[in-house]
Structure formats: C-alpha cells, structure tokens
N, C-alpha and C. Protein backbone atom coordinates (compact mmCIF):
# COMPACT_ATOMS: atom_id res chain seq x y z
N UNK A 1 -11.92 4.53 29.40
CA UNK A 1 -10.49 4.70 29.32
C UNK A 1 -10.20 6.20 29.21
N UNK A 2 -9.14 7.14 29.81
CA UNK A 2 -8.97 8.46 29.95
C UNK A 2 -7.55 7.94 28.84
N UNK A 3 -7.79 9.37 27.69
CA UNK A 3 -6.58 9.50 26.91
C UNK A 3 -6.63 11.27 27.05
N UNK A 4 -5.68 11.65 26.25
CA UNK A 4 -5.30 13.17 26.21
C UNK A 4 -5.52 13.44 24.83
N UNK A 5 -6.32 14.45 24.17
CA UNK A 5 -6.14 14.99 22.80
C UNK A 5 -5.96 16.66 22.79
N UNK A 6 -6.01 16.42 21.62
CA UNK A 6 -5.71 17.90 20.98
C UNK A 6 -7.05 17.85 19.89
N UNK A 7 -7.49 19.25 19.58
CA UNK A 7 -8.87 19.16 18.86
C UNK A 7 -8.40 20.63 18.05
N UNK A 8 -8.95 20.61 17.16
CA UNK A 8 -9.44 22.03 16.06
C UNK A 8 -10.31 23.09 17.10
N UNK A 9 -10.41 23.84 15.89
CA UNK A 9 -11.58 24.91 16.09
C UNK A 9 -13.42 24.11 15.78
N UNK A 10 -13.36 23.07 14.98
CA UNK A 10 -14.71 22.35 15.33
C UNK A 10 -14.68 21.08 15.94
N UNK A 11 -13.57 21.09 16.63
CA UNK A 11 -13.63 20.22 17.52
C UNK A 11 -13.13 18.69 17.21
N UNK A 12 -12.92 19.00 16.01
CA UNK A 12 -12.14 17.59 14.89
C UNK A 12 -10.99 16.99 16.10
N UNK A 13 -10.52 15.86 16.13
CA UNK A 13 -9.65 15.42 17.10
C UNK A 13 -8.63 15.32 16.03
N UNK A 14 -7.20 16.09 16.28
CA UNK A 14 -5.83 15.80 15.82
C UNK A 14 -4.57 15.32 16.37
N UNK A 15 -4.66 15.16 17.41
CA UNK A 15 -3.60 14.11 18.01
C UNK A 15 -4.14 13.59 19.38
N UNK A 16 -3.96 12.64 19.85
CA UNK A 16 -3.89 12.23 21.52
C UNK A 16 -2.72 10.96 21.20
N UNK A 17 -2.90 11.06 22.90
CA UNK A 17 -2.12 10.34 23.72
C UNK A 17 -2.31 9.34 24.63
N UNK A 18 -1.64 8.80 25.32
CA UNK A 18 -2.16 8.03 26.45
C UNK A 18 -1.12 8.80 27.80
N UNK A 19 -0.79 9.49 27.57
CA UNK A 19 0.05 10.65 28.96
C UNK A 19 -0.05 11.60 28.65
N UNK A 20 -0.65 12.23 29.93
CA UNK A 20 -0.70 14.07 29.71
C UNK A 20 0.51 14.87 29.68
N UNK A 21 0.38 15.71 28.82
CA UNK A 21 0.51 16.73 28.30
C UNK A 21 0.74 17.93 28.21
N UNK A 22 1.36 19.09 28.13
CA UNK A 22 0.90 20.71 28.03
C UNK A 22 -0.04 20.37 26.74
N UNK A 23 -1.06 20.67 26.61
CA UNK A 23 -1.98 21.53 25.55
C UNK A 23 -2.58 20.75 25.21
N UNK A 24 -2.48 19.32 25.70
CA UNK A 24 -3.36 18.17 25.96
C UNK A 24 -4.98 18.17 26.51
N UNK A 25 -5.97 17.94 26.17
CA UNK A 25 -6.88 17.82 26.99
C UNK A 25 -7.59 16.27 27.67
N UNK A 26 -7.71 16.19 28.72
CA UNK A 26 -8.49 14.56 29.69
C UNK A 26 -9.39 14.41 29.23
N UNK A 27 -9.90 13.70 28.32
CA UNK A 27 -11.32 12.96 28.31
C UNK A 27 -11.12 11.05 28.28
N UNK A 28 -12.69 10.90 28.67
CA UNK A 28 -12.93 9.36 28.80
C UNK A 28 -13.52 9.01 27.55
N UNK A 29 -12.96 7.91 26.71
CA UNK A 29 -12.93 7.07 25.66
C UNK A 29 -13.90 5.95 25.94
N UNK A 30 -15.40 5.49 25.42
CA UNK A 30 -15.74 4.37 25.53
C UNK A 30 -14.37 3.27 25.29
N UNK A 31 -14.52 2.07 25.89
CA UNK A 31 -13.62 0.78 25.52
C UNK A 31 -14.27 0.27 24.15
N UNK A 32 -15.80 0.30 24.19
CA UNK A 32 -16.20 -0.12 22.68
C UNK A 32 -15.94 0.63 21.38
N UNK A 33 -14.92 1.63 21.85
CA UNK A 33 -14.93 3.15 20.44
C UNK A 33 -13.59 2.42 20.83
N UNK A 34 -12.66 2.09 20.86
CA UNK A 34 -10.94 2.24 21.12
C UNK A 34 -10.61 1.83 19.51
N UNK A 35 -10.86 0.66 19.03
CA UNK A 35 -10.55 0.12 18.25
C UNK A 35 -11.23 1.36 16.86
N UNK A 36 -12.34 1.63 16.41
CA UNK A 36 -12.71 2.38 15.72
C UNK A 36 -11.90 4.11 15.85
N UNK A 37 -11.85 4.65 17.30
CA UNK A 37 -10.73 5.47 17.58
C UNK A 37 -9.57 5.11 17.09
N UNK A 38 -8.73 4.22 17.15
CA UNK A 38 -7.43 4.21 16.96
C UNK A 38 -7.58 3.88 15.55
N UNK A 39 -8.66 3.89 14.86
CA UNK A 39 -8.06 3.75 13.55
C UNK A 39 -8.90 5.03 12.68
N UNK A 40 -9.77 6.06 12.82
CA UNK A 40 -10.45 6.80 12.97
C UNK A 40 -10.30 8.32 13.25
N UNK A 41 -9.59 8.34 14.16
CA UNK A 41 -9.65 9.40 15.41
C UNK A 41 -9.68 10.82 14.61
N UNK A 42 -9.77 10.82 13.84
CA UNK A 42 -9.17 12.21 12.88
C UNK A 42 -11.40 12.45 12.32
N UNK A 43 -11.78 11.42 12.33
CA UNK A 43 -13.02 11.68 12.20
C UNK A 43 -14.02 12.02 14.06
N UNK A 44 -13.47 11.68 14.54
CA UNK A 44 -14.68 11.86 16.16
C UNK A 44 -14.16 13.43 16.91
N UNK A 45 -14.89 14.32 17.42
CA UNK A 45 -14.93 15.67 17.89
C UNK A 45 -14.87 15.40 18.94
N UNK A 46 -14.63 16.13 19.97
CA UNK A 46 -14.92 16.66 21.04
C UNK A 46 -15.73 17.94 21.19
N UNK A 47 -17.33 17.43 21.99
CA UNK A 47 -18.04 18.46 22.10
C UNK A 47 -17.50 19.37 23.25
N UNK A 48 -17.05 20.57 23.26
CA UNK A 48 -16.37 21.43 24.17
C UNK A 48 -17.61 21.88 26.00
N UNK A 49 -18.88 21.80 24.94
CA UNK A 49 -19.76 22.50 26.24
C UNK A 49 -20.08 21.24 27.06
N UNK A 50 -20.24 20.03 26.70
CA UNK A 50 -20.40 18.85 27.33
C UNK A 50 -18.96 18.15 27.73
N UNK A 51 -18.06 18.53 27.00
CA UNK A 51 -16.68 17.75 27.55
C UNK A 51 -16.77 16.46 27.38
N UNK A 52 -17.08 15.79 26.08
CA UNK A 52 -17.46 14.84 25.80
C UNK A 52 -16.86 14.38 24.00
N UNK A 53 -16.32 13.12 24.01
CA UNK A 53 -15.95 12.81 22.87
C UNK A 53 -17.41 12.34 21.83
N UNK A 54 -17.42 12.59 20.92
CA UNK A 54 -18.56 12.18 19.95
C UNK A 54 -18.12 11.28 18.65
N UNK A 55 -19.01 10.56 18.90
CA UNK A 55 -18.44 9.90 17.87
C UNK A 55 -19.46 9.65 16.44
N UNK A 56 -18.66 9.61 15.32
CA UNK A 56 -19.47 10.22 14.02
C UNK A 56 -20.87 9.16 14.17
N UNK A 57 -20.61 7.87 14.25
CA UNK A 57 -21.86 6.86 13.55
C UNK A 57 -21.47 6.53 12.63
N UNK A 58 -20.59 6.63 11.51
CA UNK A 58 -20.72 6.17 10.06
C UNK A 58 -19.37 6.10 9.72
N UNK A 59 -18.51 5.24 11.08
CA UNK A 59 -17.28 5.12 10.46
C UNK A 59 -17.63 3.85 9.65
N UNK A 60 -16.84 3.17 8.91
CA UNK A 60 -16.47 2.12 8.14
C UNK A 60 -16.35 0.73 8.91
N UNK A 61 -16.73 0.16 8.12
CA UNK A 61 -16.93 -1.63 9.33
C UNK A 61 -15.75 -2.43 8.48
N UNK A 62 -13.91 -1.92 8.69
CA UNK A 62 -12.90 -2.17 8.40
C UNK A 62 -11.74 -2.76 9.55
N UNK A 63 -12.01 -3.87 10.08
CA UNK A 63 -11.10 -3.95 11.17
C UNK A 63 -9.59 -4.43 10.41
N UNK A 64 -9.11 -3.70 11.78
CA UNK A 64 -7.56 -4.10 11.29
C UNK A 64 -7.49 -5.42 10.66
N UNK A 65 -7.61 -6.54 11.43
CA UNK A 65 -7.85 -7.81 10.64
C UNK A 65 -7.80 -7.62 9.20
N UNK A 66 -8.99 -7.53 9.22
CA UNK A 66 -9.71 -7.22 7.46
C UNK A 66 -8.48 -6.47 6.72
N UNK A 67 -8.26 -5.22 7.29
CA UNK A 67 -7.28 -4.17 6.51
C UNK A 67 -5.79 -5.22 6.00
N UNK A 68 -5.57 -5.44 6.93
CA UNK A 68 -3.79 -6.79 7.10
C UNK A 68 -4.08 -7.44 5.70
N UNK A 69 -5.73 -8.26 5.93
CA UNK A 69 -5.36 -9.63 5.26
C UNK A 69 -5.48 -8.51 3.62
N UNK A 70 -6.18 -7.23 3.72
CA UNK A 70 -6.48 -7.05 1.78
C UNK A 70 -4.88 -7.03 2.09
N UNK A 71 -3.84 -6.16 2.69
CA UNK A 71 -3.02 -5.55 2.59
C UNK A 71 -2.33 -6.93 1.97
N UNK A 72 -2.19 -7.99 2.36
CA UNK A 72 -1.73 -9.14 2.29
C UNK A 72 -1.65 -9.73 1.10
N UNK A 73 -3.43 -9.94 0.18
CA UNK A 73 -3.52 -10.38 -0.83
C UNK A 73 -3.10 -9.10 -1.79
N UNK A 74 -3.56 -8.19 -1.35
CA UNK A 74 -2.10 -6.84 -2.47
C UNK A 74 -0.72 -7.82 -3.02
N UNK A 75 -0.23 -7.41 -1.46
CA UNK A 75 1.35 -7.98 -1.35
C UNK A 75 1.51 -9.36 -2.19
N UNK A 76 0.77 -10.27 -2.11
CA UNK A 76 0.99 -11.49 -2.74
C UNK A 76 0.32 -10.94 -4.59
N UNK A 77 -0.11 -10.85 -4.86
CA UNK A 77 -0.96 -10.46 -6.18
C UNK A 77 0.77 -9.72 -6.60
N UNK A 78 0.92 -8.60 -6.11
CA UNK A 78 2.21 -7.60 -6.87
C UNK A 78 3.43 -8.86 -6.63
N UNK A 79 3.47 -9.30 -6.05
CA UNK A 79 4.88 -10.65 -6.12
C UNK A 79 4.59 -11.18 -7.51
N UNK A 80 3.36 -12.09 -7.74
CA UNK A 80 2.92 -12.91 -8.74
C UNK A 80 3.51 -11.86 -9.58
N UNK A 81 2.84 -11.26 -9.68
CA UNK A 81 3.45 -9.83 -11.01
C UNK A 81 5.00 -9.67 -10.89
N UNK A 82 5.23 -9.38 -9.86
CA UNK A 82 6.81 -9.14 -10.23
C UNK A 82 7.58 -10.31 -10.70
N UNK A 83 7.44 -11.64 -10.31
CA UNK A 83 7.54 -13.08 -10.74
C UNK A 83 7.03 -13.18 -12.35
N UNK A 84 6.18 -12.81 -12.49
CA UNK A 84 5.43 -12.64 -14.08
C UNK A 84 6.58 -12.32 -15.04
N UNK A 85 6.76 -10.62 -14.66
CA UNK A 85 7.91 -10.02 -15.20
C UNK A 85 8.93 -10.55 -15.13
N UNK A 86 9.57 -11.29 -14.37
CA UNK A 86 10.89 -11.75 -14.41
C UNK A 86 11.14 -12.87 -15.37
N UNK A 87 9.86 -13.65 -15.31
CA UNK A 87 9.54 -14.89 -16.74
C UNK A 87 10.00 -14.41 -18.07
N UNK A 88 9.53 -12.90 -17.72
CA UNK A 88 8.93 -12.59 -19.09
C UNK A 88 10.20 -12.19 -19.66
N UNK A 89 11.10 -11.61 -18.98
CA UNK A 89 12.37 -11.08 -19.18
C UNK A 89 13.18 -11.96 -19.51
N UNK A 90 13.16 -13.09 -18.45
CA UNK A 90 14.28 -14.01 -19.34
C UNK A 90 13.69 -14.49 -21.01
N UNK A 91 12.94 -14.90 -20.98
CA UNK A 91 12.18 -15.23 -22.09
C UNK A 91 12.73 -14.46 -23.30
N UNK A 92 12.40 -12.88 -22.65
CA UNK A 92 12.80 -12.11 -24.14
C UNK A 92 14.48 -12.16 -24.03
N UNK A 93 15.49 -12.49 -23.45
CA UNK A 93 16.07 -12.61 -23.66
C UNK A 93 17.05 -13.89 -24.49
N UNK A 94 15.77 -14.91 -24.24
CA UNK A 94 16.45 -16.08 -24.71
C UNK A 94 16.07 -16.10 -25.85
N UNK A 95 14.87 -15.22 -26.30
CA UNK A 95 14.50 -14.68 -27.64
C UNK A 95 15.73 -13.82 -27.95
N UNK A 96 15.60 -12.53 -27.63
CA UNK A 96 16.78 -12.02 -28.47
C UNK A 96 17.98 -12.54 -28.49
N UNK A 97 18.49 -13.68 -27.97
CA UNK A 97 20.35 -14.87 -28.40
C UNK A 97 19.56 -15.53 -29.15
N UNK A 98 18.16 -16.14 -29.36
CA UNK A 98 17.88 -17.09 -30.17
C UNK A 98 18.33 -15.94 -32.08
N UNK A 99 17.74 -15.07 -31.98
CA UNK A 99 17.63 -14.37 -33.34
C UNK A 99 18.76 -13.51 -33.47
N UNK A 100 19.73 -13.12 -32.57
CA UNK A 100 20.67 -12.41 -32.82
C UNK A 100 21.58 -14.02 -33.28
N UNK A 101 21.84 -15.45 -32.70
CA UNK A 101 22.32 -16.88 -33.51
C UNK A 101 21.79 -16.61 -35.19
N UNK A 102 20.35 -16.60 -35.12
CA UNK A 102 19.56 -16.72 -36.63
C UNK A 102 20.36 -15.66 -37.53
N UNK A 103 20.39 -14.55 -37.18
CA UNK A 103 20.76 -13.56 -37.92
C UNK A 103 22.28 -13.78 -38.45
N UNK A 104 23.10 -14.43 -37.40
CA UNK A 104 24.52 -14.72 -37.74
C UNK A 104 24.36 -16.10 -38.70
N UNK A 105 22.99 -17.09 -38.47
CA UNK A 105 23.56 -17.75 -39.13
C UNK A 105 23.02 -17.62 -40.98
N UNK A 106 22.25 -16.91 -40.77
CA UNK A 106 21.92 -16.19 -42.23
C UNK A 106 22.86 -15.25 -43.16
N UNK A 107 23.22 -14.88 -42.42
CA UNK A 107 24.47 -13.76 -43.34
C UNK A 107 25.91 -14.53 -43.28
N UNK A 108 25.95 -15.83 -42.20
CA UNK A 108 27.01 -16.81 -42.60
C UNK A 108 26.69 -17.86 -43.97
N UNK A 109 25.61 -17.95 -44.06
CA UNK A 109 24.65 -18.71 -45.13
C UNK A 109 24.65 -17.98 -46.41
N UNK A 110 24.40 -16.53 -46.32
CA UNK A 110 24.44 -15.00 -47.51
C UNK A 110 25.90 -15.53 -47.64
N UNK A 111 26.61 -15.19 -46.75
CA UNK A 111 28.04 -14.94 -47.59
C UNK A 111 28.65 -16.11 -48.28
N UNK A 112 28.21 -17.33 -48.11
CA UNK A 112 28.81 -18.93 -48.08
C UNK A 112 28.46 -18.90 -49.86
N UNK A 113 27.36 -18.22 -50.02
CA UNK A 113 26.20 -18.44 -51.21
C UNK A 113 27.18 -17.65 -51.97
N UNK A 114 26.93 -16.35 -51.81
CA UNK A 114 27.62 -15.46 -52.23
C UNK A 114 29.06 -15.71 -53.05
N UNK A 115 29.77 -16.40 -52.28
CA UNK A 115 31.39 -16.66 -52.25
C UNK A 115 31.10 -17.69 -53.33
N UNK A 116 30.44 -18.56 -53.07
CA UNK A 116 30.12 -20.04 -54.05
C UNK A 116 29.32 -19.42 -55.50
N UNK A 117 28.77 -18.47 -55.28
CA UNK A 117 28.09 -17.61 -56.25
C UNK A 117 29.29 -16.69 -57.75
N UNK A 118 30.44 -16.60 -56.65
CA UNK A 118 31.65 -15.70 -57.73
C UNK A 118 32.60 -16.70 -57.87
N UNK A 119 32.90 -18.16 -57.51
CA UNK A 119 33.48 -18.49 -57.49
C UNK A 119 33.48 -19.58 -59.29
C-alpha cells in the first residue's frame, strides 16, 4: 500500500497520509503492518538511504478489538460506580430527614418534659 509521511531527523514517522502532499514523502506500507501502523506509527522510521519503512519488532499485541472491549469494561465498571454513588447519596439523605425528624422530635419531647417539669 503507498501512503505519504513526514519523518524527524531519526527518521521517527510523525504524520502521513493517504494523498500526497508538499513535504510529504511516497513510501510502500506492508498490508500486514497497516493495522499495527495505524495504531503505532509514531514508533516505525523510515530508513532514508534504503527508502524504506522499518518497522520496530516489539510493538504491543493490542488490537483495536482488544483496546474497545478494555475501553468498554472501564466504561461499564465507572457507571456501576457512578450508580454506587447515587445509592449512596440518596441514602445519606434519607439519613439526614430521618435525624434532623429525631432531633425535632427530642427537643419536642425536652420541652413537653420541661413544661410538665415547672408546671
């Protein structure tokens, strides 16, 4: 496959394309590197005296697939949590009307005593 990049001073690849370019350079892309390229590309050089893309050997065995589904069980895990928190909130709230009731009905109880106390 022919794409267009742009490379460093060691040859690091920092942008391509799939249409040429000013300041673009033509090279051919194995079809078996595309997928590791397009997720990669910031790791594979271009050797300048051979005109040839290189590729490291030791990228990561992370396919998109794989990447989606962690991204996925993230996404579901932080819901549960945010769902957690929202339990938890009403909760303390039905706690604090339960004891802010208690408190009224104690100092309605203090004063009842009280009153029956001077009377």
């Amino acid at each position: 496959m022919i794409i267009y990049i742009k490379y460093d001073a060691d040859g690091f690849i920092t942008a391509y394309q799939n249409t040429e370019a000013d300041g673009y350079t033509r090279v051919f892309i194995l079809d078996s590197w595309i997928n590791q390229f397009a997720q990669h590309s910031d790791k594979f050089r271009y050797d300048t005296d051979k005109s040839v893309i290189l590729n490291p050997g030791n990228l990561p065995e992370l396919s998109l697939d794989d990447l989606n589904a962690n991204y996925s069980s993230v996404l579901e895990t932080s819901q549960q949590a945010v769902n957690a928190a929202t339990v938890l909130a009403q909760q303390q709230t039905v706690s604090a009307n339960s004891i802010n009731q208690l408190q009224k009905s104690i100092t309605a109880l203090a004063l009842s005593q009280s009153a029956k106390g001077t009377a």
